[in-house]
Protein backbone atom coordinates (compact mmCIF):
# COMPACT_ATOMS: atom_id res chain seq x y z
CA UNK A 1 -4.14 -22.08 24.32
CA UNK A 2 -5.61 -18.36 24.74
CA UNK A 3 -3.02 -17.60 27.98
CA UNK A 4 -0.43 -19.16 25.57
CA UNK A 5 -0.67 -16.83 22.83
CA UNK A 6 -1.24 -13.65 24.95
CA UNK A 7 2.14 -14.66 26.75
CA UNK A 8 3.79 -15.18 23.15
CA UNK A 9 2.06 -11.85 21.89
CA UNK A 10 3.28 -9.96 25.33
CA UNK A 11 6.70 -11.23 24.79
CA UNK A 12 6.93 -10.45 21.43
CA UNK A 13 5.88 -6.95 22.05
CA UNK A 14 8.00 -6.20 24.78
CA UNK A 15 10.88 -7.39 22.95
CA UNK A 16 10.26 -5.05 20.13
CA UNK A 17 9.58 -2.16 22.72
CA UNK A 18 12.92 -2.36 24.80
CA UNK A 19 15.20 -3.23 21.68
CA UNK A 20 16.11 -6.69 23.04
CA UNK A 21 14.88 -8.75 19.81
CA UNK A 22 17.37 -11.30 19.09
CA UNK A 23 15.61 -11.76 15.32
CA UNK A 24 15.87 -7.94 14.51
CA UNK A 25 19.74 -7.16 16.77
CA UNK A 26 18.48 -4.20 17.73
CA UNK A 27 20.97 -2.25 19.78
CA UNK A 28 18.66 0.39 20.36
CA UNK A 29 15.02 1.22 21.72
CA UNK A 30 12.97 0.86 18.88
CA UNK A 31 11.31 4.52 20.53
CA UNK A 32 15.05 6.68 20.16
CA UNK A 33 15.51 9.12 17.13
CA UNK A 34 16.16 7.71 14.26
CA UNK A 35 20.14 9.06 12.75
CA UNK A 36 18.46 11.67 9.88
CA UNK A 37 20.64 13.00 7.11
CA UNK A 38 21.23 16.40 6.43
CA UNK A 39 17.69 17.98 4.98
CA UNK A 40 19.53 20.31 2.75
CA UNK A 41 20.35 16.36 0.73
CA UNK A 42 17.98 15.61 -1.41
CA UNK A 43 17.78 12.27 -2.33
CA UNK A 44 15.16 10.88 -5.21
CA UNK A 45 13.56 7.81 -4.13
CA UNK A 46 10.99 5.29 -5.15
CA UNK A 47 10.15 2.44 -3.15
CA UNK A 48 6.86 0.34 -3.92
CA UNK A 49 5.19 -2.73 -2.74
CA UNK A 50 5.94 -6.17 -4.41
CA UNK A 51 7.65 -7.87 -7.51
CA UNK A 52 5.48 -5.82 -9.48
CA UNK A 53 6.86 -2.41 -7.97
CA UNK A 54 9.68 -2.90 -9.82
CA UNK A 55 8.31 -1.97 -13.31
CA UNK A 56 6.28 0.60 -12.07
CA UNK A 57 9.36 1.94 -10.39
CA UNK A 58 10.81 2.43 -13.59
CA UNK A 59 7.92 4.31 -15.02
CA UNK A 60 7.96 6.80 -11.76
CA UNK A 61 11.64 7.13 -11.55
CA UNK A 62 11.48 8.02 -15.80
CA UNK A 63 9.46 10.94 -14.89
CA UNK A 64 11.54 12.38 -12.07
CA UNK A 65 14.93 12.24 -13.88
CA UNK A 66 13.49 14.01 -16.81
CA UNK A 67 12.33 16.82 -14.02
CA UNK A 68 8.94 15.69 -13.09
CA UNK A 69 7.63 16.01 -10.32
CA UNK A 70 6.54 12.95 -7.19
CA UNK A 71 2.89 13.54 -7.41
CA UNK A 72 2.90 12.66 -11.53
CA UNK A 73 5.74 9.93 -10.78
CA UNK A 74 3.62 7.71 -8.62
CA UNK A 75 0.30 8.28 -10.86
CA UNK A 76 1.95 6.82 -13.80
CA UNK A 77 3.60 4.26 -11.94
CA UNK A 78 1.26 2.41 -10.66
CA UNK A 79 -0.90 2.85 -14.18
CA UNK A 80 1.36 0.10 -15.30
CA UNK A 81 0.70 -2.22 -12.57
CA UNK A 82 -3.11 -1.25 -13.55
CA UNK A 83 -2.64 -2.01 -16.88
CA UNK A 84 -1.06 -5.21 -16.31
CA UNK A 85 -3.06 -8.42 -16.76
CA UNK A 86 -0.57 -10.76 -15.24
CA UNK A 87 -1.29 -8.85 -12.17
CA UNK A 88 -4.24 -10.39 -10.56
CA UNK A 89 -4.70 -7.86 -7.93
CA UNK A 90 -4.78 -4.07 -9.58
CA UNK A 91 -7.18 -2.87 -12.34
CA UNK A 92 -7.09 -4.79 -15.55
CA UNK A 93 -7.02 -8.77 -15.22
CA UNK A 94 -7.57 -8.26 -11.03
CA UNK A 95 -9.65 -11.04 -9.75
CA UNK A 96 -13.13 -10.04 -9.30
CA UNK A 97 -16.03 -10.13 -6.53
CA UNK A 98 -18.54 -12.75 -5.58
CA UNK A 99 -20.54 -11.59 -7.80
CA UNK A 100 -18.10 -11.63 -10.70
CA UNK A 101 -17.37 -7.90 -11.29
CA UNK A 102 -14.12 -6.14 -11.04
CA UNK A 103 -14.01 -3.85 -8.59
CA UNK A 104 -10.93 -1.19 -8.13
CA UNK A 105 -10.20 1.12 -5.21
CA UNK A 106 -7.53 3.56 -5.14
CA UNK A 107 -6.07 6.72 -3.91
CA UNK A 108 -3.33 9.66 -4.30
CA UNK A 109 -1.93 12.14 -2.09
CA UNK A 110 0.74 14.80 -2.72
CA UNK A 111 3.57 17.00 -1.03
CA UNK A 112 0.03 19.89 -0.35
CA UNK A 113 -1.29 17.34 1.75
CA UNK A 114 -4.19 17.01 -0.91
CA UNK A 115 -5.71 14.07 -1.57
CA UNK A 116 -7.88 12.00 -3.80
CA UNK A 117 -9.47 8.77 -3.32
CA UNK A 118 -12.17 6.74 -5.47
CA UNK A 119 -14.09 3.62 -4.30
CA UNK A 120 -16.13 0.85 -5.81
CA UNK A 121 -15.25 1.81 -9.21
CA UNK A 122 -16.12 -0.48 -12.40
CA UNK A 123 -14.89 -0.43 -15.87
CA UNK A 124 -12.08 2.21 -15.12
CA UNK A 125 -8.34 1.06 -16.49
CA UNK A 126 -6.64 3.52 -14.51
CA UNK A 127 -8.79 4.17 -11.06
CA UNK A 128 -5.86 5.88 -9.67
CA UNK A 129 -6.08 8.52 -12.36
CA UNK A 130 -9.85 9.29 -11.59
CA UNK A 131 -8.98 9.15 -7.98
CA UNK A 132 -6.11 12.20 -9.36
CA UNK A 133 -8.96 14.29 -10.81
CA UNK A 134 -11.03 13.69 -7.63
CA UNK A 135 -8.04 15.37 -5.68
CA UNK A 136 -7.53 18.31 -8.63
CA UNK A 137 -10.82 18.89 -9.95
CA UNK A 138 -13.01 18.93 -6.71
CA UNK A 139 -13.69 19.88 -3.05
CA UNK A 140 -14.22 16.23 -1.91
CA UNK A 141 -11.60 13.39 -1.05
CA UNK A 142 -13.59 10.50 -1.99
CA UNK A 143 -16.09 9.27 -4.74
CA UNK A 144 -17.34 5.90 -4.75
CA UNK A 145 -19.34 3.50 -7.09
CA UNK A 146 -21.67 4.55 -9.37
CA UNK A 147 -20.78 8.35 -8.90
CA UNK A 148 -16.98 7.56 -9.46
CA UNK A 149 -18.18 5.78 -12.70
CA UNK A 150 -19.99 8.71 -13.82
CA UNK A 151 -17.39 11.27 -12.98
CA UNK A 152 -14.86 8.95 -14.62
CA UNK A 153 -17.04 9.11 -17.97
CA UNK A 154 -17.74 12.76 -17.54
CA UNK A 155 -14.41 13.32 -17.40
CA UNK A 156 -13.03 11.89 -21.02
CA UNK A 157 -12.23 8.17 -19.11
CA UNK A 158 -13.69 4.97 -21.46
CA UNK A 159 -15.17 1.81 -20.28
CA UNK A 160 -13.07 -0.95 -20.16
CA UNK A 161 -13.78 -4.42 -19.93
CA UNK A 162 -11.35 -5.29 -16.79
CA UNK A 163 -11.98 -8.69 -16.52
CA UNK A 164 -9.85 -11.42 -18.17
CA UNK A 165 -10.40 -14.71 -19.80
CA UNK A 166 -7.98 -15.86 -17.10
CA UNK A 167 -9.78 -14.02 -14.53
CA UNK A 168 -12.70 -15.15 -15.10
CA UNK A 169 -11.71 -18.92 -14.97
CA UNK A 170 -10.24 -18.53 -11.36
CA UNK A 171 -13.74 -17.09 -10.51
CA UNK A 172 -15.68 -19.71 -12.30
CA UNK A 173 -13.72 -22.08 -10.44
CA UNK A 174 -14.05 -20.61 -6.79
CA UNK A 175 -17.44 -20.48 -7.25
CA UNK A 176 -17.60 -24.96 -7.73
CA UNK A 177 -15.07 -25.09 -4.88
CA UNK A 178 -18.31 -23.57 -2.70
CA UNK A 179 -16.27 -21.59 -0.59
CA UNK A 180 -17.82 -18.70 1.40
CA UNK A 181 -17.73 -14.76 0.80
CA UNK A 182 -14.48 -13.02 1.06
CA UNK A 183 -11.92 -15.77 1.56
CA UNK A 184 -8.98 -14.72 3.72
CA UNK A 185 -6.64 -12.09 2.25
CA UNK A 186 -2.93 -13.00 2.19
CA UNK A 187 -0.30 -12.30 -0.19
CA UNK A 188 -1.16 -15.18 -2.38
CA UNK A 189 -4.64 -13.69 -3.39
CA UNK A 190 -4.28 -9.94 -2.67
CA UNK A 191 -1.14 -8.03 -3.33
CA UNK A 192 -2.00 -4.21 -3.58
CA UNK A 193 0.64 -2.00 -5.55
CA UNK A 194 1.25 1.15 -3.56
CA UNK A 195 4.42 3.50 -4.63
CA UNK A 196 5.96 6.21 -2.85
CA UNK A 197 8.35 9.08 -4.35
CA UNK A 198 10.91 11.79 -3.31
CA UNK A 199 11.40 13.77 -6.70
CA UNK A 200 14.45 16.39 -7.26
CA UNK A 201 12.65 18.99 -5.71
CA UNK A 202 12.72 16.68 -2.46
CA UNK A 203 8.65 16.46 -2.56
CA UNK A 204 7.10 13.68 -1.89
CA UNK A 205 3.61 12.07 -3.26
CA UNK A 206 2.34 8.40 -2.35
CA UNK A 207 -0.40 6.46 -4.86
CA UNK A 208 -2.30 3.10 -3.84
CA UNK A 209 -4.54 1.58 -6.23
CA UNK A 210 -6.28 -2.27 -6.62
CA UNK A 211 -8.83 -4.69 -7.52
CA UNK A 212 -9.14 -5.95 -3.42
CA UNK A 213 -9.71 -9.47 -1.56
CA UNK A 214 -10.46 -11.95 -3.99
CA UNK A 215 -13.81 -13.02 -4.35
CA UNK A 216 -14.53 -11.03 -1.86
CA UNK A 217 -18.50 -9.79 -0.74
CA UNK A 218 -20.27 -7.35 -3.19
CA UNK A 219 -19.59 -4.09 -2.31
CA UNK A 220 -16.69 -4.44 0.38
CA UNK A 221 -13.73 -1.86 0.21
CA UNK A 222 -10.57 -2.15 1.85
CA UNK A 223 -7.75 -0.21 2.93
CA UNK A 224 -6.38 1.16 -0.38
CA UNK A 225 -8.85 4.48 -0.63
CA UNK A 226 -8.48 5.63 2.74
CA UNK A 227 -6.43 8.31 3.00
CA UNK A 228 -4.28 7.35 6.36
CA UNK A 229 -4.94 3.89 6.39
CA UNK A 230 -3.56 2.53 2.91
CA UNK A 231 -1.46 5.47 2.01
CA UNK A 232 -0.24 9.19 4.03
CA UNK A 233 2.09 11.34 2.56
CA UNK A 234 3.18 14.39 5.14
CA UNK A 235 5.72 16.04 2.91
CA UNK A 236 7.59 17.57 6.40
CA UNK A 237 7.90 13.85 7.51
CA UNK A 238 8.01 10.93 5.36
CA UNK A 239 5.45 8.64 3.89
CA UNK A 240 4.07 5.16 3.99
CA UNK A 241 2.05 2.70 2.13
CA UNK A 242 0.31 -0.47 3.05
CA UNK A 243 -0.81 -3.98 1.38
CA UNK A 244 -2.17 -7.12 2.98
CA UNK A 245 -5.64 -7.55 4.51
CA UNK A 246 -7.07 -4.36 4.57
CA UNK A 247 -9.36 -4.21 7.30
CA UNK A 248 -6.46 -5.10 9.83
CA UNK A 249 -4.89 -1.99 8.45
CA UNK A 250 -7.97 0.36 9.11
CA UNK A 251 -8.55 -1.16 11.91
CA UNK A 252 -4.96 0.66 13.18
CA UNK A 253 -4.68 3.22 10.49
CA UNK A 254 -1.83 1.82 9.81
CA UNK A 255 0.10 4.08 7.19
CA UNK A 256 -0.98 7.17 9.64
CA UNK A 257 0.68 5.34 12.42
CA UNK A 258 3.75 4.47 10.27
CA UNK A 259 4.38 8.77 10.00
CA UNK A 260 3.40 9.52 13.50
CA UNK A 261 5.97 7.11 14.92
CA UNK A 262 8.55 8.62 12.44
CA UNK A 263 7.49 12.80 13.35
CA UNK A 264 8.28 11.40 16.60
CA UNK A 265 11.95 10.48 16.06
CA UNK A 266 11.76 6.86 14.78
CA UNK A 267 13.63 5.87 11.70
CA UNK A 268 10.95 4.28 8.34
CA UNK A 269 12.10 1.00 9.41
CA UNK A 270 11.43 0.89 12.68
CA UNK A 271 8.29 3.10 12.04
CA UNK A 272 6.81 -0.06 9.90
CA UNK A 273 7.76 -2.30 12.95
CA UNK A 274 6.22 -0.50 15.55
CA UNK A 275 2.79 -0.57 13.05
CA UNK A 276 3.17 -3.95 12.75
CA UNK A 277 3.70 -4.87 16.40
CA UNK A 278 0.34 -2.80 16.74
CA UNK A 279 -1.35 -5.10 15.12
CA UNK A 280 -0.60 -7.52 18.14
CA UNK A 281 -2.08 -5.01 20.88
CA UNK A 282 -5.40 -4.45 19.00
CA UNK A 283 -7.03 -7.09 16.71
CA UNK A 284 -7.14 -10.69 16.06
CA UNK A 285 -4.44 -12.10 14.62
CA UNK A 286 -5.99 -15.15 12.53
CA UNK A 287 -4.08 -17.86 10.76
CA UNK A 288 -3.67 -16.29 6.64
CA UNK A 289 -3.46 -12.16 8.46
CA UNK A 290 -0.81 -11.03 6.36
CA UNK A 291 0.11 -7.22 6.48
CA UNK A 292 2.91 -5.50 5.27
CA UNK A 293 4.31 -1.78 5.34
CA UNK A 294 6.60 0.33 3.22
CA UNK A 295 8.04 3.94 4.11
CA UNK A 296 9.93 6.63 3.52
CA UNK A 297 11.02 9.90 5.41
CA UNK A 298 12.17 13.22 4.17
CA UNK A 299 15.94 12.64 3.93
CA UNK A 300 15.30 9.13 1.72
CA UNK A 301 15.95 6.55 4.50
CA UNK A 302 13.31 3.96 3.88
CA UNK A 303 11.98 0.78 5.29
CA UNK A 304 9.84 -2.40 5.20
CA UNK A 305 7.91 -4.87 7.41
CA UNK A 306 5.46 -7.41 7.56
CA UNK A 307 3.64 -9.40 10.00
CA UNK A 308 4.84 -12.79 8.40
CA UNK A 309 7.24 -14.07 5.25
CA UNK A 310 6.44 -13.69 2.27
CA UNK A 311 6.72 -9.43 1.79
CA UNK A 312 8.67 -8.28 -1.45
CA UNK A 313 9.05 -4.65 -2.16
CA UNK A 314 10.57 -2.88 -5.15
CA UNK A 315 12.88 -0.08 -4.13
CA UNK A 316 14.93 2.54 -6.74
CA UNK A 317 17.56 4.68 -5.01
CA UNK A 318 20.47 5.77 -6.43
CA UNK A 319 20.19 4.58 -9.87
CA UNK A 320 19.42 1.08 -8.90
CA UNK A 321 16.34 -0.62 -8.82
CA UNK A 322 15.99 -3.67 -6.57
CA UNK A 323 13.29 -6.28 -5.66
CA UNK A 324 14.20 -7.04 -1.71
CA UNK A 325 12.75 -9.39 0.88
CA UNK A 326 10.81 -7.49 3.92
CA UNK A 327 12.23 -8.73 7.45
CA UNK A 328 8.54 -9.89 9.49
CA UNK A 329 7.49 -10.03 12.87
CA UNK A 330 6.58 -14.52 13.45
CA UNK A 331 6.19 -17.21 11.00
């Protein structure tokens, strides 16, 4: 069974690497320059990770037609997904810990290549705003836990009671089922919001922000907060944002990868399947692994991909806003 998969994995990866996948009709190598449009073309884009993306879209792209600019566009955003309590993965109503506690990561970054991240955080509504005042208020990147709290409160933010009746009945009921710590992330259970944005000025700022893995162990963090893993913005190049099981995607700083592979010629799209098929060549790929990747380079071309089915992303161009199915890599 092991020489089986590797042979399935090798093929699969060689496929994608001399442009001969049948699934994808590539006509290319997935390695030559991407076509870019002319720089001088400025073209406002926001393109954000599942169904939810799409209301949060509309918040971001509000603030850029009325002049605003990328970095405050994907802060208020993804606020609503935080503030949404039919969304059972980011801030208020996310599904909480082991332990029963809500627990929110998120981060920012902006066209200065500064960035803000906070960790760990409890009874914050809008982590990704702290994580903004981390970024414009101090010398560090990152402030997690009980620090983040207190900065949060020292800073004017309230206490908020983030978990739901509803919430709190899927918890009550994983914890009868006797299931272990940190059940296996998949979309199903964990569905990050992370938004990118090209504003007039043709700037672009990326935001990631949830509540993590489902029931997962006290004290774990995932992707989201880690600048180059769950979100990197280089404002020369493009940016990219990632959801799914978040230690696969630190495992390959993933959303790094995603902008390397476009600085070096590749288009978003097949930027996000080249970080995907990387996922193949260095960690286990176990049965619920889901990981998915959104980008988006200077001259607005974007893209999506995902290890398996299953990948929505919301994504407003041209005055249209638009909920679309990711191609994956295997079923």
């Amino acid at each position: 069974m092991g020489s089986r998969r590797s042979f399935i994995r090798k093929s699969l990866l060689g496929a994608i690497a001399a442009g001969i996948g049948s699934r994808f009709g590539y006509a290319e190598s997935i390695f030559e320059n991407s076509l870019m449009t002319d720089p001088d073309v400025i073209r406002p884009t926001v393109i954000s990770t599942w169904f939810h993306g799409l209301e949060a879209n509309e918040a971001a792209w509000k603030i850029m037609q009325n002049g605003g600019a990328a970095l405050d566009a994907v802060e208020k955003g993804v606020n609503v997904s935080e503030a949404d309590p039919t969304v059972n993965s980011v801030g208020y109503g996310g599904l909480p810990d082991a332990s029963g506690h809500v627990t929110l990561d998120a981060c920012i970054m902006g066209p200065d290549g500064n960035a803000g991240s906070v960790a760990y955080l409890q009874h914050i509504l809008h982590p990704v705003s702290v994580a903004r005042l981390v970024m414009d208020k101090t010398p560090h990147v990152m402030i997690s836990g009980d620090g983040a709290l207190k900065f949060a409160l020292d800073n004017g933010f309230k206490k908020t009671n983030l978990l739901t009746p509803e919430a709190r009945k899927a918890w009550k009921n994983w914890k009868k089922s006797g299931s272990p710590y940190a059940p296996g992330a998949n979309w199903e259970n964990h569905d990050t919001i992370g938004l990118l944005a090209i504003d007039h000025k043709g700037n672009l700022a990326g935001a990631c922000t949830t509540s993590g893995m489902a029931f997962k162990h006290p004290g774990r963090i995932g992707d989201s907060p880690i600048i180059g893993a769950g979100l990197f913005v280089d404002n020369k190049v493009g940016a990219a944002t990632a959801t799914g099981e978040g230690e696969a995607v630190m495992k390959t700083l993933g959303c790094f990868l995603v902008v390397e592979f476009m600085r070096n010629g590749m288009s978003p799209q097949k930027a996000c399947e080249a970080a995907v098929a990387r996922l193949l060549e260095t960690i286990h790929i176990h049965e619920n692994l889901q990981v998915g990747y959104v980008a988006v380079n200077k001259a607005g071309e974007t893209g999506a991909f995902s290890l398996k089915p299953g990948f929505q992303y919301a994504l407003f161009q041209d005055n249209e806003n638009k909920l679309l199915d990711a191609p994956y890599l295997m079923e």
